[in-house]
N, C-alpha and C. Protein backbone atom coordinates (compact mmCIF):
# COMPACT_ATOMS: atom_id res chain seq x y z
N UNK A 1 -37.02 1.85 11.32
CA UNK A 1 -36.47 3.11 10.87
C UNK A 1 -36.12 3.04 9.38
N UNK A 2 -35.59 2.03 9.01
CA UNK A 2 -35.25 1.49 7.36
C UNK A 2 -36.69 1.90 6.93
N UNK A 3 -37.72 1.24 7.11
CA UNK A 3 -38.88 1.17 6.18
C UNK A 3 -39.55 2.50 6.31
N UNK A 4 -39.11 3.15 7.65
CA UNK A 4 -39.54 4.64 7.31
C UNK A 4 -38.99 5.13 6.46
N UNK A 5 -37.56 5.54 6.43
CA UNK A 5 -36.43 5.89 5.54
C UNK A 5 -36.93 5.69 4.05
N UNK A 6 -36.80 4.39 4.01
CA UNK A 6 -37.61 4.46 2.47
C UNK A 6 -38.74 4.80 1.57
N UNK A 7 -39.63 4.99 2.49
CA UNK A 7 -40.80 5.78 2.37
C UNK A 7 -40.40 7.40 2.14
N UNK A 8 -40.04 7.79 2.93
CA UNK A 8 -39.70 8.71 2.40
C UNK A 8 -39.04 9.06 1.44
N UNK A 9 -38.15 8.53 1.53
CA UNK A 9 -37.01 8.84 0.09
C UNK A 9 -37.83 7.79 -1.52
N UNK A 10 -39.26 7.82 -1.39
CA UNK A 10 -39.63 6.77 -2.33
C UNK A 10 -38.81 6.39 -2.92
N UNK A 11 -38.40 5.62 -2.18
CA UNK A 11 -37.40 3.98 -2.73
C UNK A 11 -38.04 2.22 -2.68
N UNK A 12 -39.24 2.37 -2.38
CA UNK A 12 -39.73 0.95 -2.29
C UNK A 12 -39.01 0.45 -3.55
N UNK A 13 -38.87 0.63 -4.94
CA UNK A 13 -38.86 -0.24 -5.89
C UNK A 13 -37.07 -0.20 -5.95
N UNK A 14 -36.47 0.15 -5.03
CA UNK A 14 -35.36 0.26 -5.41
C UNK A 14 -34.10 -0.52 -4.12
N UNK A 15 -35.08 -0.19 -3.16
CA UNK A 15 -34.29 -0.68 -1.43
C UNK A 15 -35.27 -2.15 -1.23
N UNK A 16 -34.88 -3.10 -0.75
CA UNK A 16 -35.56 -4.51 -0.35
C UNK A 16 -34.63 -4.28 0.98
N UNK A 17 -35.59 -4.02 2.22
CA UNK A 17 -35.68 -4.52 3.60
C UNK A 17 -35.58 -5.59 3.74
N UNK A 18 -34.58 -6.40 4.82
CA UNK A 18 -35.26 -7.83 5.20
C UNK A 18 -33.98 -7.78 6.45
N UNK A 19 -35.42 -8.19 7.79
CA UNK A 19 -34.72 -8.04 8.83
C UNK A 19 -33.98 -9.39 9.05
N UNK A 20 -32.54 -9.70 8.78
CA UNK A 20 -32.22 -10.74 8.87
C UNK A 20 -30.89 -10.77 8.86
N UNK A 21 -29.77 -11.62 9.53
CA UNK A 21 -28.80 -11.33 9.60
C UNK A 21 -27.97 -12.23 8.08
N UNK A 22 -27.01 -12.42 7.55
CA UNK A 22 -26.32 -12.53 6.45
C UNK A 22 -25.06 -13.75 6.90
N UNK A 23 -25.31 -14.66 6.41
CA UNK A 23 -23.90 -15.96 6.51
C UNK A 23 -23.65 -16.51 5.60
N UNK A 24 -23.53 -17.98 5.84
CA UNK A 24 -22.87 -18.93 4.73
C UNK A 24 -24.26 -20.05 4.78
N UNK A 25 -24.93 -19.80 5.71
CA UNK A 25 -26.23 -20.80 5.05
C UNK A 25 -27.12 -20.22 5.64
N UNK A 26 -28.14 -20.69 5.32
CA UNK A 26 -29.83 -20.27 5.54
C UNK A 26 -30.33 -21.15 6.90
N UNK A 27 -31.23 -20.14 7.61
CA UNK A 27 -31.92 -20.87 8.69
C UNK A 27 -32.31 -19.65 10.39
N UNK A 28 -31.44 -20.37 11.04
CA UNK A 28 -31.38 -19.12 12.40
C UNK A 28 -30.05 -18.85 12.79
N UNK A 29 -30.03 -17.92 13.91
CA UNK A 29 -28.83 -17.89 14.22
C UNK A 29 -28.22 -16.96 15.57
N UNK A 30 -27.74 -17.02 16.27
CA UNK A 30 -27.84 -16.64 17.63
C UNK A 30 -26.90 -15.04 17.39
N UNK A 31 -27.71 -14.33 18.23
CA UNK A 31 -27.11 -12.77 17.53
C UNK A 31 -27.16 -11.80 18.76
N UNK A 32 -25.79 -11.35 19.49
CA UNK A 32 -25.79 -10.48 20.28
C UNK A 32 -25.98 -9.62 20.74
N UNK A 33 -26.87 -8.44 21.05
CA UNK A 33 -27.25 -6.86 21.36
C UNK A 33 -26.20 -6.31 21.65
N UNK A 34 -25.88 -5.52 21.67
CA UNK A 34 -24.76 -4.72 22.64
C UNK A 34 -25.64 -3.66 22.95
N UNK A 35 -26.64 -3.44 23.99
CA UNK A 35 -27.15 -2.14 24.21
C UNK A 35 -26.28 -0.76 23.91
N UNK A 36 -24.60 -0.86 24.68
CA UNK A 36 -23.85 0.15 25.29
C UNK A 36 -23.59 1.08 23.28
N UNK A 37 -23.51 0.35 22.04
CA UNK A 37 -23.01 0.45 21.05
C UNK A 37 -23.97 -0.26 19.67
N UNK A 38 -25.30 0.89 18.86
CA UNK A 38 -26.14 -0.01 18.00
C UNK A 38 -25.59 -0.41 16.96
N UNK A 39 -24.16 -0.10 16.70
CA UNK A 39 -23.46 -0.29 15.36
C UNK A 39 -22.91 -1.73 15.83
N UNK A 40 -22.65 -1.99 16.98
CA UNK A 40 -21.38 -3.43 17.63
C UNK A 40 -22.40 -4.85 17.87
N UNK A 41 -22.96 -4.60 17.28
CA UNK A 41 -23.70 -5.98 17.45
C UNK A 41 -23.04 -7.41 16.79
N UNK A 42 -23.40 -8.62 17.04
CA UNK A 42 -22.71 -9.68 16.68
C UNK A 42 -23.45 -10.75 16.55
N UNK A 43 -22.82 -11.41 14.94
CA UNK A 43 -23.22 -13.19 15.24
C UNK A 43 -22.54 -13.81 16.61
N UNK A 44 -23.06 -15.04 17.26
CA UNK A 44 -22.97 -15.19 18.37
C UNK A 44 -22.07 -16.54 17.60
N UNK A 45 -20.78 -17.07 18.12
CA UNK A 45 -20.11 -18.14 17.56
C UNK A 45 -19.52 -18.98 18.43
N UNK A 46 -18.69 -20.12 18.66
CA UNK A 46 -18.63 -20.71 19.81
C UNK A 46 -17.39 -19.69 20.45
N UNK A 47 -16.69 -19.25 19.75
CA UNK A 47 -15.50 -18.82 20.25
C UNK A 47 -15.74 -17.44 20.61
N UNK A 48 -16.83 -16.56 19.95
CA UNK A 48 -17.71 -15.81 20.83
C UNK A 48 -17.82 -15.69 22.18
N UNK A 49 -18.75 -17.06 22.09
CA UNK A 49 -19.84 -17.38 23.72
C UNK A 49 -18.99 -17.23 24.80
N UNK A 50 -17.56 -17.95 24.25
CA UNK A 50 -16.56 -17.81 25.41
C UNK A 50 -15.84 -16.62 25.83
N UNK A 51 -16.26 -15.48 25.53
CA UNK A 51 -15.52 -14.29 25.99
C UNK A 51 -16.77 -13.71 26.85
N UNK A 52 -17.65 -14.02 27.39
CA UNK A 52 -18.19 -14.24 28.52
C UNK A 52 -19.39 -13.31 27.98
N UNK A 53 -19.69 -13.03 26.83
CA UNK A 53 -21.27 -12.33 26.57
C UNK A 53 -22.37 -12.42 27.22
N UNK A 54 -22.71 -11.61 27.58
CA UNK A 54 -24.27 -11.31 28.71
C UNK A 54 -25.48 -12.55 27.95
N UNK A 55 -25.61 -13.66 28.09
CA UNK A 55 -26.53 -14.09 27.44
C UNK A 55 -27.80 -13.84 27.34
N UNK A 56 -28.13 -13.06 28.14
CA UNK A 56 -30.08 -12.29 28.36
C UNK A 56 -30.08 -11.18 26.98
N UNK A 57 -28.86 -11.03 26.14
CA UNK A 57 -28.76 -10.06 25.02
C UNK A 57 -28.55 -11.18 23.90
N UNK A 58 -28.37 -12.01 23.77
CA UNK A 58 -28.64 -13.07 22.59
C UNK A 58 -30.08 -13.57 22.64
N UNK A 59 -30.54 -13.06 21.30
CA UNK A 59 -31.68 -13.60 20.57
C UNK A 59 -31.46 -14.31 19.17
N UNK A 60 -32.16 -15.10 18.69
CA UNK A 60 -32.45 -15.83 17.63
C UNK A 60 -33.23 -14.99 16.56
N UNK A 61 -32.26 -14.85 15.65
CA UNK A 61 -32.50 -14.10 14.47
C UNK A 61 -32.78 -15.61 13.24
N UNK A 62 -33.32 -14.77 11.90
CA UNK A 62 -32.88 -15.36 10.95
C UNK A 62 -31.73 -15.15 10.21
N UNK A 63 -31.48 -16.38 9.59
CA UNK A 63 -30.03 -15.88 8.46
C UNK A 63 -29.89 -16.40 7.40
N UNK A 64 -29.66 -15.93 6.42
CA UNK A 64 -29.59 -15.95 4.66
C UNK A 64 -28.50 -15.78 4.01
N UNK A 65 -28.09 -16.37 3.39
CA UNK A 65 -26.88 -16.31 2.61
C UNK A 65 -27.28 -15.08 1.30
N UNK A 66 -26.13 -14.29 0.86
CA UNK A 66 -26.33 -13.72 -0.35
C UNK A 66 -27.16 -14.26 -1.60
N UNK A 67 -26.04 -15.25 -1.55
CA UNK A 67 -26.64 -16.10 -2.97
C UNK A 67 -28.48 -16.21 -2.56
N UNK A 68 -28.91 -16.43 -2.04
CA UNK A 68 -29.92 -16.91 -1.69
C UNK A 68 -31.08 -15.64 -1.89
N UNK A 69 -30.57 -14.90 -1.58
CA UNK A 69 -31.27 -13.77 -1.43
C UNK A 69 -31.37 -12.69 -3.12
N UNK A 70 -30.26 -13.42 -3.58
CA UNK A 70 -30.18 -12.67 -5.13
C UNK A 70 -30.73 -14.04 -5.40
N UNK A 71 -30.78 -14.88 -5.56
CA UNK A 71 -31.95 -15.63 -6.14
C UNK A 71 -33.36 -15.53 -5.85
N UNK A 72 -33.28 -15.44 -4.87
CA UNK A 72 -34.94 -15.03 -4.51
C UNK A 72 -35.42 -13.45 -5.01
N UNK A 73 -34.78 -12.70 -4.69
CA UNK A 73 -35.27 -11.71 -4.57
C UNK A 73 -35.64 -10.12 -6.00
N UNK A 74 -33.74 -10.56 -6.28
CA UNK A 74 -33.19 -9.92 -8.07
C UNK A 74 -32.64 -10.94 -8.96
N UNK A 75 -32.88 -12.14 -8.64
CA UNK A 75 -32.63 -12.96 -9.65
C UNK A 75 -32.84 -12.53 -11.31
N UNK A 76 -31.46 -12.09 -12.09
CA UNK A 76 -31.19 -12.37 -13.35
C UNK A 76 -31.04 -10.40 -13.30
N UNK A 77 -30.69 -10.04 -12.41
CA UNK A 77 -30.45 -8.43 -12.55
C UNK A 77 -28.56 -8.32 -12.02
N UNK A 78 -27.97 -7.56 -13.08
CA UNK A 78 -26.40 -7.13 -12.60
C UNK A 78 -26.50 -6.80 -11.28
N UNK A 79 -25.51 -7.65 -10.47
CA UNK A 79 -25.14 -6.77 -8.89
C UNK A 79 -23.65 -6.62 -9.56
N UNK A 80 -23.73 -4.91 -8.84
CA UNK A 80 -22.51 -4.34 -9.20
C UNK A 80 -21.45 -3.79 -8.11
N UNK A 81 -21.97 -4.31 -6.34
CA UNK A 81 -21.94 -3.93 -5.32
C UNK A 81 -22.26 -4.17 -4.05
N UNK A 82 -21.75 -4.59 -3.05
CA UNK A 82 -21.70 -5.21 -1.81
C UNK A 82 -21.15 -4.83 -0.94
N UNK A 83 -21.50 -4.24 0.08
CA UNK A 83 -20.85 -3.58 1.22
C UNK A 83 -21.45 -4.88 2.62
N UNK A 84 -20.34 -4.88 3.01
CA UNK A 84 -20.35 -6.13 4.23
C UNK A 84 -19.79 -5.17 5.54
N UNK A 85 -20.63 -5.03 6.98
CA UNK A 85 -20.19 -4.44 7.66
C UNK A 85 -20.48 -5.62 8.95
N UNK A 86 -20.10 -6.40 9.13
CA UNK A 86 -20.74 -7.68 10.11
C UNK A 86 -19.92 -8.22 11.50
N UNK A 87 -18.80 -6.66 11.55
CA UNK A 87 -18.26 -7.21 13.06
C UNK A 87 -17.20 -8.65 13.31
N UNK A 88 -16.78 -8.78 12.05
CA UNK A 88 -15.94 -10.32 12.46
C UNK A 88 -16.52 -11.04 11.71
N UNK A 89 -17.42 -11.08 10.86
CA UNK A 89 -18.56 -12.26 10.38
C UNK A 89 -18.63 -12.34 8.99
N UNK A 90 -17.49 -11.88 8.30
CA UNK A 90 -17.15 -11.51 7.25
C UNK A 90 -16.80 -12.83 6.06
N UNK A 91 -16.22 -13.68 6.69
CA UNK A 91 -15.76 -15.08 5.73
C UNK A 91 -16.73 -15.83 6.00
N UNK A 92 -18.00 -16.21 6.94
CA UNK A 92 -19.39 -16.84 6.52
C UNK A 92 -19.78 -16.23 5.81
N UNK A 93 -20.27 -14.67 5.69
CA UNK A 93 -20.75 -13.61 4.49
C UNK A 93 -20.36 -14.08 3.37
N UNK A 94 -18.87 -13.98 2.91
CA UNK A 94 -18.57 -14.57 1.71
C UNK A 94 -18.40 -15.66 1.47
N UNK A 95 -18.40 -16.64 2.11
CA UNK A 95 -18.61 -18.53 1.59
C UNK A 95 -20.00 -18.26 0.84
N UNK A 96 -21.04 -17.43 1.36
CA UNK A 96 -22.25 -17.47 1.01
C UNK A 96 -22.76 -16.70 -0.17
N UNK A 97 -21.77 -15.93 -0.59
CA UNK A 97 -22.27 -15.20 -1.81
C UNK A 97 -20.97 -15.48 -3.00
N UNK A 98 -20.74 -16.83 -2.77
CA UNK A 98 -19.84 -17.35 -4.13
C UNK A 98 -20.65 -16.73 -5.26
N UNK A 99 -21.60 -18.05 -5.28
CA UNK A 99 -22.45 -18.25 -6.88
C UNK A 99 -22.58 -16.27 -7.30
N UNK A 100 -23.10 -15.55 -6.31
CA UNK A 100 -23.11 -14.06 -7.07
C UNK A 100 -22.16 -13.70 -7.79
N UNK A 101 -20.73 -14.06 -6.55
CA UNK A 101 -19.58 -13.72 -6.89
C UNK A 101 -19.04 -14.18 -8.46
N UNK A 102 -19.34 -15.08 -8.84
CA UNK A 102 -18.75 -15.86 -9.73
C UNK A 102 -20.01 -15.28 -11.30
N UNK A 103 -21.35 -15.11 -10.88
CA UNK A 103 -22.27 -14.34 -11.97
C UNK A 103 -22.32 -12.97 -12.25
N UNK A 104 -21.25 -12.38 -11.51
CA UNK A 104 -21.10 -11.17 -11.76
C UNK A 104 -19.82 -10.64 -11.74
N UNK A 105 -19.02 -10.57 -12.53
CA UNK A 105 -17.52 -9.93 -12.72
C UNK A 105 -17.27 -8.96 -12.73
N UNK A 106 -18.00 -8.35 -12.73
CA UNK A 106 -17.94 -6.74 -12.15
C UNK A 106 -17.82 -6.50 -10.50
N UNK A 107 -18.71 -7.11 -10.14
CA UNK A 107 -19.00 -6.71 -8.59
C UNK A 107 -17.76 -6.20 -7.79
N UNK A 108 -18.55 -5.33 -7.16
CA UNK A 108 -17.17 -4.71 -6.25
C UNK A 108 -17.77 -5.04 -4.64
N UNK A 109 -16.98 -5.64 -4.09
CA UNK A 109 -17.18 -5.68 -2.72
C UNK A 109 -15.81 -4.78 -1.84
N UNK A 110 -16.74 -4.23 -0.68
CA UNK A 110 -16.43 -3.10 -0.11
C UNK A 110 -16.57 -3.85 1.48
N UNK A 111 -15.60 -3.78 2.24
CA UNK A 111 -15.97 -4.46 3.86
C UNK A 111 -14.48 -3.70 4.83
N UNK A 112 -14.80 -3.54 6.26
CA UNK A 112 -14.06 -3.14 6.98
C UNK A 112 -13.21 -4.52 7.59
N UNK A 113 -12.11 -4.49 7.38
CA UNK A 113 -11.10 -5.67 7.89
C UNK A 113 -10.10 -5.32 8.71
N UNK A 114 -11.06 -6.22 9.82
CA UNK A 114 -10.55 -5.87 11.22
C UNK A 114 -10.10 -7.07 12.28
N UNK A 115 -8.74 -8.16 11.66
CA UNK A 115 -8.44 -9.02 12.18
C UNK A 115 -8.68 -9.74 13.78
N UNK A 116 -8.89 -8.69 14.43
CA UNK A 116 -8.89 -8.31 16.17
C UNK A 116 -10.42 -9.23 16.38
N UNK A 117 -11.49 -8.42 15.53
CA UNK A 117 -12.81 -8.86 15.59
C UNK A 117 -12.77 -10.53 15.06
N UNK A 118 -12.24 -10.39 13.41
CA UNK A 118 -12.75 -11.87 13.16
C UNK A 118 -12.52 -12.87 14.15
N UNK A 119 -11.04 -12.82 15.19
CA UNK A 119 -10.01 -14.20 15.53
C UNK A 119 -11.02 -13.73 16.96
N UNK A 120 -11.83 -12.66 17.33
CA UNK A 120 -12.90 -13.11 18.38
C UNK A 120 -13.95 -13.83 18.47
N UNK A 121 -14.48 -13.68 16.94
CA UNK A 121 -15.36 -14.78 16.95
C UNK A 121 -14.70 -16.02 16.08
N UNK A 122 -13.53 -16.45 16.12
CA UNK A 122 -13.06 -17.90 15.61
C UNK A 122 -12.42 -17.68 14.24
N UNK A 123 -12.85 -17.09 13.45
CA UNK A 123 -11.99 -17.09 12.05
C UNK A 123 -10.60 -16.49 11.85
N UNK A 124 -10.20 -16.76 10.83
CA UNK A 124 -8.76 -16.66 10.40
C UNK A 124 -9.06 -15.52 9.23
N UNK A 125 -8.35 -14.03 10.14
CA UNK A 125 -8.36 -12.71 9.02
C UNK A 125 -7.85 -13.54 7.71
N UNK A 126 -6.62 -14.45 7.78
CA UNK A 126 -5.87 -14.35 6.74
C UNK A 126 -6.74 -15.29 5.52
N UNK A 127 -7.46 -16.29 6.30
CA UNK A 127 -8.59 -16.54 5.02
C UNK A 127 -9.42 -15.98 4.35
N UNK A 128 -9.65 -14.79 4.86
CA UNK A 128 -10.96 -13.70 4.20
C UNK A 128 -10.05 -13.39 2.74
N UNK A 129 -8.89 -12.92 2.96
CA UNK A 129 -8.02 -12.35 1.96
C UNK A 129 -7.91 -13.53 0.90
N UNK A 130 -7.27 -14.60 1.46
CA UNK A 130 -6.67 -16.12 0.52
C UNK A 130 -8.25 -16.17 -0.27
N UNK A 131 -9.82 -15.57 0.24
CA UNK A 131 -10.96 -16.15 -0.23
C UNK A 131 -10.76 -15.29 -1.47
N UNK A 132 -10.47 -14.16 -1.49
CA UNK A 132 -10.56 -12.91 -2.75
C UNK A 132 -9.77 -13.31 -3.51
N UNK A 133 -8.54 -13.64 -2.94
CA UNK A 133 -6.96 -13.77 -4.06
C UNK A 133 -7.65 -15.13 -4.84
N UNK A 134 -7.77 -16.55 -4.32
CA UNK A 134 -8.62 -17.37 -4.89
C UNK A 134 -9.39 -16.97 -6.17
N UNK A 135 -9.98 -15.86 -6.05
CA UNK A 135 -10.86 -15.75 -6.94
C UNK A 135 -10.87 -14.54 -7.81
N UNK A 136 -9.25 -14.65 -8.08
CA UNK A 136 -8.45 -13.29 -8.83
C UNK A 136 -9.27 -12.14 -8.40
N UNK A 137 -9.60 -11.62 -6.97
CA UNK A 137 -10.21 -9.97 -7.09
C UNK A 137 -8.55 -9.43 -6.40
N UNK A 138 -8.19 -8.03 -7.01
CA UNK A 138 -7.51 -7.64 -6.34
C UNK A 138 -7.95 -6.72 -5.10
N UNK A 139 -6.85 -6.71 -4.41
CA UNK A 139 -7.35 -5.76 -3.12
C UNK A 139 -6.55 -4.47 -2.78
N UNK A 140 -7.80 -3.75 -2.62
CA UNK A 140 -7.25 -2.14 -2.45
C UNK A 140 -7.54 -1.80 -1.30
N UNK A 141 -7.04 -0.59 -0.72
CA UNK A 141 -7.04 0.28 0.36
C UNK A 141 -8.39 1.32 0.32
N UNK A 142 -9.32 1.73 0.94
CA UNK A 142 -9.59 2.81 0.77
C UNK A 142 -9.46 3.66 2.09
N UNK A 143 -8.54 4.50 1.40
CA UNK A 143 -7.81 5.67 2.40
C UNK A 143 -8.16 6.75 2.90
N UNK A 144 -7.91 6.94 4.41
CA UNK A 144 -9.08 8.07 5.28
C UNK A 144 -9.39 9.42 4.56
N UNK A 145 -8.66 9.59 3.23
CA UNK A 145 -8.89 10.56 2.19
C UNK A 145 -10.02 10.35 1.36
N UNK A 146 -10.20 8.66 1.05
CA UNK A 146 -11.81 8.35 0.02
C UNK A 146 -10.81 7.79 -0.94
N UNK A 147 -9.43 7.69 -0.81
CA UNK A 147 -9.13 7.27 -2.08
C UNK A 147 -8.44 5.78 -2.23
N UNK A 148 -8.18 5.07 -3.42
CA UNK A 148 -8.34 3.59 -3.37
C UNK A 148 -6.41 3.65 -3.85
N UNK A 149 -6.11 2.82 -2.80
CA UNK A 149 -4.95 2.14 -3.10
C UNK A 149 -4.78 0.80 -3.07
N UNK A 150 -4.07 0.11 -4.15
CA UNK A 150 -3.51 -1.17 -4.42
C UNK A 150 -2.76 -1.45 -3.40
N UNK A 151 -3.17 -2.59 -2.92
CA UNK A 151 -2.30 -3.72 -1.82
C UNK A 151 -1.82 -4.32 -1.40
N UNK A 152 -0.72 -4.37 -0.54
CA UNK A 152 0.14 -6.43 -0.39
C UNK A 152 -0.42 -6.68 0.38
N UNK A 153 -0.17 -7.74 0.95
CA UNK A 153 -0.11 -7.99 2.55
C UNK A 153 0.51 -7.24 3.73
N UNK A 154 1.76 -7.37 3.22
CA UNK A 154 2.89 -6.53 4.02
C UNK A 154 1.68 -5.13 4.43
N UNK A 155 1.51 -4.36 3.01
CA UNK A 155 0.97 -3.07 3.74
C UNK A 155 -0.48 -3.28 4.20
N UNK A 156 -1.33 -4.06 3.82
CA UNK A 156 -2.33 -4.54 4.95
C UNK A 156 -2.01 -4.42 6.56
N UNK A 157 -0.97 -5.59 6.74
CA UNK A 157 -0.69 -5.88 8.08
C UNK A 157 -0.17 -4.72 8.72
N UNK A 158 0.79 -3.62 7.72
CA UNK A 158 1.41 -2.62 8.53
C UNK A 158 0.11 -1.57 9.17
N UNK A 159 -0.75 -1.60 8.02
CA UNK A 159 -2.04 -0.32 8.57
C UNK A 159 -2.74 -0.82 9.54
N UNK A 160 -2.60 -2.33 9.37
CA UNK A 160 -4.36 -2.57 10.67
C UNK A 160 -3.24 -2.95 11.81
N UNK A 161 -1.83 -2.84 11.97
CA UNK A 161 -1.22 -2.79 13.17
C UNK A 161 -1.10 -1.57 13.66
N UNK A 162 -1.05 -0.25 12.71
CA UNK A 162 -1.41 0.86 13.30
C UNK A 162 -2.99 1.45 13.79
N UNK A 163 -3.57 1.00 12.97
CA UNK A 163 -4.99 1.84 13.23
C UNK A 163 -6.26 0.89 14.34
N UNK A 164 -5.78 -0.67 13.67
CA UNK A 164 -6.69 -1.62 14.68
C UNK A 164 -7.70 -2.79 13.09
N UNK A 165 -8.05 -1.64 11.95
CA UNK A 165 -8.68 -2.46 11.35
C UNK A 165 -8.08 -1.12 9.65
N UNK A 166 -8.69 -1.51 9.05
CA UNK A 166 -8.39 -0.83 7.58
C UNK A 166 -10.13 -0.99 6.63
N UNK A 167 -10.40 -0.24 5.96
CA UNK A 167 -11.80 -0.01 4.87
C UNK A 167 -10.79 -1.02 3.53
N UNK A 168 -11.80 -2.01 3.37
CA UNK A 168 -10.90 -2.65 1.84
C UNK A 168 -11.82 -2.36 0.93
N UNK A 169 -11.53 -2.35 -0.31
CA UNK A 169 -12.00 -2.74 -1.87
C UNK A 169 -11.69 -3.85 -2.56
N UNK A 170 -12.50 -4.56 -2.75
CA UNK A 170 -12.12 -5.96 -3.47
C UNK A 170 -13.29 -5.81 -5.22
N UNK A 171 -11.63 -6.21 -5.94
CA UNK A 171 -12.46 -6.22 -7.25
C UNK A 171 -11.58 -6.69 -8.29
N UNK A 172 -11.75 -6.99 -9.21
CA UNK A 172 -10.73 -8.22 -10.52
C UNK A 172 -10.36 -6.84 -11.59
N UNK A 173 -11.11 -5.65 -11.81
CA UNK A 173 -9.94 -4.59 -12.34
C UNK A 173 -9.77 -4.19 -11.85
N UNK A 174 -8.14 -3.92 -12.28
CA UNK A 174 -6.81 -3.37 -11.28
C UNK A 174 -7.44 -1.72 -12.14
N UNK A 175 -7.42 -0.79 -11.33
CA UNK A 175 -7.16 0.63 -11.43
C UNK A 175 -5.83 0.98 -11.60
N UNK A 176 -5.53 2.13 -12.03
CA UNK A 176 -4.22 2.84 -11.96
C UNK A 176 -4.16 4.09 -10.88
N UNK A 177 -3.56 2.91 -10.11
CA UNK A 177 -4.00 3.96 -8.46
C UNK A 177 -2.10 3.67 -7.86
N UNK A 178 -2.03 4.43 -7.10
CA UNK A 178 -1.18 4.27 -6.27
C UNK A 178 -0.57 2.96 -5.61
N UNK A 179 0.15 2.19 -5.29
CA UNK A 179 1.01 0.55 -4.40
C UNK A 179 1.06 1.78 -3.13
N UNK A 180 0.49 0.69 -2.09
CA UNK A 180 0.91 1.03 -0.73
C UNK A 180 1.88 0.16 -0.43
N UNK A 181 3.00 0.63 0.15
CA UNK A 181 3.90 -0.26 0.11
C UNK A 181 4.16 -0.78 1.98
């Protein structure tokens, strides 16, 4: 449907397809269907396997790290943008796209953080965050309005205890936006 999509919208020179799922290293990687939901799909992880997943819906995908893929693919072109939507799978995603991270100071990364999901498949929400702060990006809100607010923790934890998960913005300039407090 992608490669139709792009055809139409003549975007070949602009969209790069590649059916493959996104981590912290290159190779294969065991990847869940969810028939019931095409958006809920999942890397398959040990702490996964154990919440009793239909195994006749895990297949063996490939998987590529960012970095890897901006080397191969746009090597020596500005990325100014990264949207991560991966169900819990979010801190392999970014172990894997340091080197971008670090060649591009601009970049804005954009991902849904949804503690509930990561600690199902094994990771620690609170390292995804410690990975950004690490690497001076600050972190914003973006609010069911479209609009970007500056963040603590405190008001992190208060929204995704109300709602379940929160839309973040991660990026090293601070805007003159609103403190959620």
């Amino acid at each position: 449907m992608l490669k139709d999509a792009i055809a139409r919208c003549k975007a070949r020179n602009t969209v790069i397809p590649i059916q493959a799922a996104v981590g912290e290293t290159t190779g294969t990687i065991e990847f869940w269907h969810n028939e019931e939901h095409h958006a809920d799909c999942r890397v398959v992880t040990e702490d996964y396997r154990k919440t009793g997943i239909a195994r006749q819906k895990i297949s063996i995908v490939p998987v590529q790290t960012i970095d890897s893929f901006v080397s191969s693919e746009i090597a020596k072109q500005a990325i100014k943008f990264i949207k991560i939507d991966v169900q819990g799978y979010e801190l392999p995603v970014c172990y894997g796209m340091q080197q971008t991270l670090a060649a591009n100071p601009d970049l804005v990364v954009a991902l849904e953080y949804a503690p509930q999901s990561m600690e199902e498949l094994g990771f620690s929400s609170q390292k995804l965050l410690d990975f950004f702060e690490t690497k001076n990006y600050l972190m914003y809100i973006l609010t069911r309005k479209g609009q970007l607010a500056l963040a603590r923790r405190e008001s992190i934890d208060k929204l995704v205890n109300q709602r379940g998960y929160i839309d973040m913005i991660f990026l090293k300039k601070k805007l003159n936006l609103v403190l959620i407090k």
